[in-house]
Protein backbone atom coordinates (compact mmCIF):
# COMPACT_ATOMS: atom_id res chain seq x y z
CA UNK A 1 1.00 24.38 -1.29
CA UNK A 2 0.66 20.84 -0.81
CA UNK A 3 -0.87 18.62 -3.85
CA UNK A 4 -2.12 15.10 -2.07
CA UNK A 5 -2.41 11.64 -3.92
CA UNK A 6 -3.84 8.75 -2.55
CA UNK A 7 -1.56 5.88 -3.18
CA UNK A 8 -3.00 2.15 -2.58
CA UNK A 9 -0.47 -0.63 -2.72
CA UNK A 10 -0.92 -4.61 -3.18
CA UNK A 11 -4.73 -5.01 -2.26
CA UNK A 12 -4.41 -8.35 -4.38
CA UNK A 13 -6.70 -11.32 -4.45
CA UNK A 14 -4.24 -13.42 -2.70
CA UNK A 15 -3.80 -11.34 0.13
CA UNK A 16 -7.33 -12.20 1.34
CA UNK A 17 -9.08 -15.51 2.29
CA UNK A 18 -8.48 -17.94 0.03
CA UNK A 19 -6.10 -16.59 -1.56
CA UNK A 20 -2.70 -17.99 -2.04
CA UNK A 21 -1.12 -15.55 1.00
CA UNK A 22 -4.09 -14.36 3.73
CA UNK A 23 -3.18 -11.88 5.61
CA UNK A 24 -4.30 -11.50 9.33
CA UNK A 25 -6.24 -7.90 9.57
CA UNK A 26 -6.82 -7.60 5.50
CA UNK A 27 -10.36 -7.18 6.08
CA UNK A 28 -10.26 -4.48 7.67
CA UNK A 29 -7.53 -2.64 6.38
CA UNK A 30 -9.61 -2.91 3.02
CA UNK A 31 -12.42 -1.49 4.80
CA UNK A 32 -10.49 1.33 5.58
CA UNK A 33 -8.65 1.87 2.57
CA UNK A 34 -12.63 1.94 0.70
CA UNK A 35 -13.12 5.01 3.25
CA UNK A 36 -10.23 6.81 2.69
CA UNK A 37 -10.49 6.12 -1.19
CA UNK A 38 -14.40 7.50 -0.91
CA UNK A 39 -12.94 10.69 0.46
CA UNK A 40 -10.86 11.04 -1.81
CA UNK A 41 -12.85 10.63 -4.87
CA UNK A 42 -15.12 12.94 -3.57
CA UNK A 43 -12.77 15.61 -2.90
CA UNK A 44 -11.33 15.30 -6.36
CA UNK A 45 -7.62 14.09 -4.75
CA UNK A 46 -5.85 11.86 -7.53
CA UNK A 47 -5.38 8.25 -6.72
CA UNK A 48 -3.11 5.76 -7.66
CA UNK A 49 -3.19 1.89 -7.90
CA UNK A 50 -0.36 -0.65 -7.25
CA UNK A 51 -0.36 -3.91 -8.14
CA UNK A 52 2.06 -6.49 -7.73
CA UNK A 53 2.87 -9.25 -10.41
CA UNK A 54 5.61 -11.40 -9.62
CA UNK A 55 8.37 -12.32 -12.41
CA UNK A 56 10.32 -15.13 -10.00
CA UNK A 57 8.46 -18.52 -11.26
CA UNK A 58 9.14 -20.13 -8.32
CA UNK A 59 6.71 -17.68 -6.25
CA UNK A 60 3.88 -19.02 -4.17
CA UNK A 61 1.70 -15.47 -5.10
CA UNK A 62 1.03 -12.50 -7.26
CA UNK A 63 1.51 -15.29 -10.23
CA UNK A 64 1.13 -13.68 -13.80
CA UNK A 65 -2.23 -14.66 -15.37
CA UNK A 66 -3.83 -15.90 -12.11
CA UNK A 67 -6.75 -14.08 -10.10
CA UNK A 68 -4.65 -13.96 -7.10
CA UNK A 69 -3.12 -10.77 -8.73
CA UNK A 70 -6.63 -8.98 -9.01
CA UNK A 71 -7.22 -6.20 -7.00
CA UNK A 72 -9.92 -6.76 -4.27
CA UNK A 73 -13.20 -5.77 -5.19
CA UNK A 74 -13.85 -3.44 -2.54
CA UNK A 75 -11.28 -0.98 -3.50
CA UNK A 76 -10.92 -1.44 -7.66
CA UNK A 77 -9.61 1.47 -9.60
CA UNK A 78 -12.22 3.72 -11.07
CA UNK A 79 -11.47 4.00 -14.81
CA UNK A 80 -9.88 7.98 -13.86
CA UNK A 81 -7.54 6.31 -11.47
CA UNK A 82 -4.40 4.93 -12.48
CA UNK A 83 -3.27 1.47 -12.27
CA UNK A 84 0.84 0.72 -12.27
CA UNK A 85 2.27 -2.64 -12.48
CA UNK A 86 5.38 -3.37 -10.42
CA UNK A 87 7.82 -6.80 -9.63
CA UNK A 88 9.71 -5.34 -6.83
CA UNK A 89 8.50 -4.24 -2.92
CA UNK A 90 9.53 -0.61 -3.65
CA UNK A 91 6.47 0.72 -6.13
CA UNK A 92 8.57 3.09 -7.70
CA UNK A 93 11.73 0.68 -8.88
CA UNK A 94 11.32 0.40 -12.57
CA UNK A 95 7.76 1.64 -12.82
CA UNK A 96 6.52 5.41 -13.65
CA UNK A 97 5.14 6.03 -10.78
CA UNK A 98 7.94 9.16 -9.58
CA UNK A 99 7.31 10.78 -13.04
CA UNK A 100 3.49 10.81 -13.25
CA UNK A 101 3.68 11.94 -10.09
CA UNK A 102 5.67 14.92 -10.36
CA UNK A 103 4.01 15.56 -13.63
CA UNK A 104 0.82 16.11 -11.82
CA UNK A 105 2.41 18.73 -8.61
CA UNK A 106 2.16 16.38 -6.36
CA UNK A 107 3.57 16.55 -3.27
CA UNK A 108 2.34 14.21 -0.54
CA UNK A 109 1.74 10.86 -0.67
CA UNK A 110 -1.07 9.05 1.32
CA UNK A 111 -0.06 5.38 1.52
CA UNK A 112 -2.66 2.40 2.25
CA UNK A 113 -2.47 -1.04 1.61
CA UNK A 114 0.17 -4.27 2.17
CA UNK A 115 2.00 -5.04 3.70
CA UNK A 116 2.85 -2.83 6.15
CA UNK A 117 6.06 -4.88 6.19
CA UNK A 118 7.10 -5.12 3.02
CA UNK A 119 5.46 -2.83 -0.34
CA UNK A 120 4.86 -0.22 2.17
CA UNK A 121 7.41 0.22 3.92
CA UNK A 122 9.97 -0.12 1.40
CA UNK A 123 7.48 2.23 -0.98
CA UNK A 124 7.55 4.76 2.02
CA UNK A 125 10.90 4.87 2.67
CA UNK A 126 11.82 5.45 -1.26
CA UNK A 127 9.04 8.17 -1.40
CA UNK A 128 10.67 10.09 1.54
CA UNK A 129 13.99 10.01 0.25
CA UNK A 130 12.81 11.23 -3.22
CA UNK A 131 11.97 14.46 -1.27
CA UNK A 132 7.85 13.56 -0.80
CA UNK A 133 6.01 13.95 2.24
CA UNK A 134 4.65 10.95 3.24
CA UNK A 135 1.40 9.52 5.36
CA UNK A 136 0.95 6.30 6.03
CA UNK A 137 -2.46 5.34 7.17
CA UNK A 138 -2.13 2.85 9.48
CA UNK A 139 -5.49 0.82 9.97
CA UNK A 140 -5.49 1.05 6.36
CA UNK A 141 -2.59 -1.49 6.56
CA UNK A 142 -2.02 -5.18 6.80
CA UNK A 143 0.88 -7.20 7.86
CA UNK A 144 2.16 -10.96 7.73
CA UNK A 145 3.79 -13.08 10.68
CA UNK A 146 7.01 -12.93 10.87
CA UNK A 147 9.89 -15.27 12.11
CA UNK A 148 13.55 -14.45 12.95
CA UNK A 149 16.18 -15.94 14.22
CA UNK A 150 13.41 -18.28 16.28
CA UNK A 151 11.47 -15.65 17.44
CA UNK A 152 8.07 -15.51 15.69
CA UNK A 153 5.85 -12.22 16.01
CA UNK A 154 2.46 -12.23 14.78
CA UNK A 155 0.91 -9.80 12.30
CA UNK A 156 -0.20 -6.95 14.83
CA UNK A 157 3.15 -7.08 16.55
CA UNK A 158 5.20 -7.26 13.01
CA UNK A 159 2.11 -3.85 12.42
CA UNK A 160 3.27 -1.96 15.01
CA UNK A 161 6.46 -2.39 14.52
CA UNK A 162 6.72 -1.28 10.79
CA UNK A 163 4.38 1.80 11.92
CA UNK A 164 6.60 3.05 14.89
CA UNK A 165 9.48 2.61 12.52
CA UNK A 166 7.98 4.94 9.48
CA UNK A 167 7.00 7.38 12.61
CA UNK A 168 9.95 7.56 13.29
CA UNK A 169 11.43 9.28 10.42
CA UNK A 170 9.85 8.88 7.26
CA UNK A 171 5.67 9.70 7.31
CA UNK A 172 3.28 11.16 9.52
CA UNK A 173 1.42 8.09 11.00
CA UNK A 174 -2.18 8.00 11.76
CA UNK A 175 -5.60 6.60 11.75
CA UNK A 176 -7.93 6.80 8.62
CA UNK A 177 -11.05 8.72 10.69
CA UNK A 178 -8.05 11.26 11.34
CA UNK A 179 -6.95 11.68 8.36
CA UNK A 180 -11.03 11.91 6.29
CA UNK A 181 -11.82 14.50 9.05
């Protein structure tokens, strides 16, 4: 039988209007990361909080010591709810994330948060290939812009992209009014 944990990445201070990185969509995504976390919390599923804290002094966010690394108001750990620190994209490189999960059965992971192309997909893709089953909830998601090689993509196209990728092969995709029902 399936255990499910909630798992909410990188909903920072600096992610959000006037914060040292906005990103395009972040309101929303919050919005429905709040919903999915209500659901959660009322159906007794275990949640876990990610936050990012950057070791590399010359980065422009997620600074040590500054608010930018606080976790949004609208979705702040309860004091049940665990809160792991990480440096890298991947949530569960040098954290304890894989152990307290497995020490609690779980099974499934039910990713939210940002960005889509970055902490979550690289958090996805390490979950799947330590044998969980993933879903990513989509509009629970935010992205950045994106430039390469002189083509720039804004945050919706650099979205979809991430989304169809984790579809793909790694997580069941969907919306969060699918996924609460």
């Amino acid at each position: 039988m399936s255990k499910n944990a909630v798992i909410v990445i990188d909903l920072q201070r600096d992610y959000y209007p006037g914060g040292a990185f906005p990103l395009s969509g972040i309101e929303l995504a919050t919005q429905r990361t709040a919903e999915v976390l209500q659901s959660a919390r009322r159906n007794n599923s275990p949640i876990w909080h990610v936050r990012h804290i950057e070791l590399d002094p010359a980065a422009t966010f997620f600074k040590a010591d500054s608010p930018g690394i606080d976790i949004h108001d609208n979705v702040k750990p309860l004091q049940r709810e665990t809160l792991i620190t990480k440096h890298f994209p991947n949530c569960f490189r040098d954290t304890p994330l894989e152990q307290q999960l497995r020490d609690n059965g779980i099974t499934t992971l039910v990713f939210c948060g940002a960005m889509s192309n970055m902490c979550i997909d690289a958090s996805v893709r390490a979950a799947f290939d330590l044998g969980f089953e993933c879903i990513v909830i989509h509009d629970a998601c935010a992205a950045s812009d994106m430039e390469f090689n002189g083509t720039a993509l804004d945050a919706q196209q650099v979205h979809t992209a991430f989304m169809g990728a984790l579809a793909s092969a790694y997580a069941q995709v969907t919306d969060s009014a699918s996924f609460i029902s």
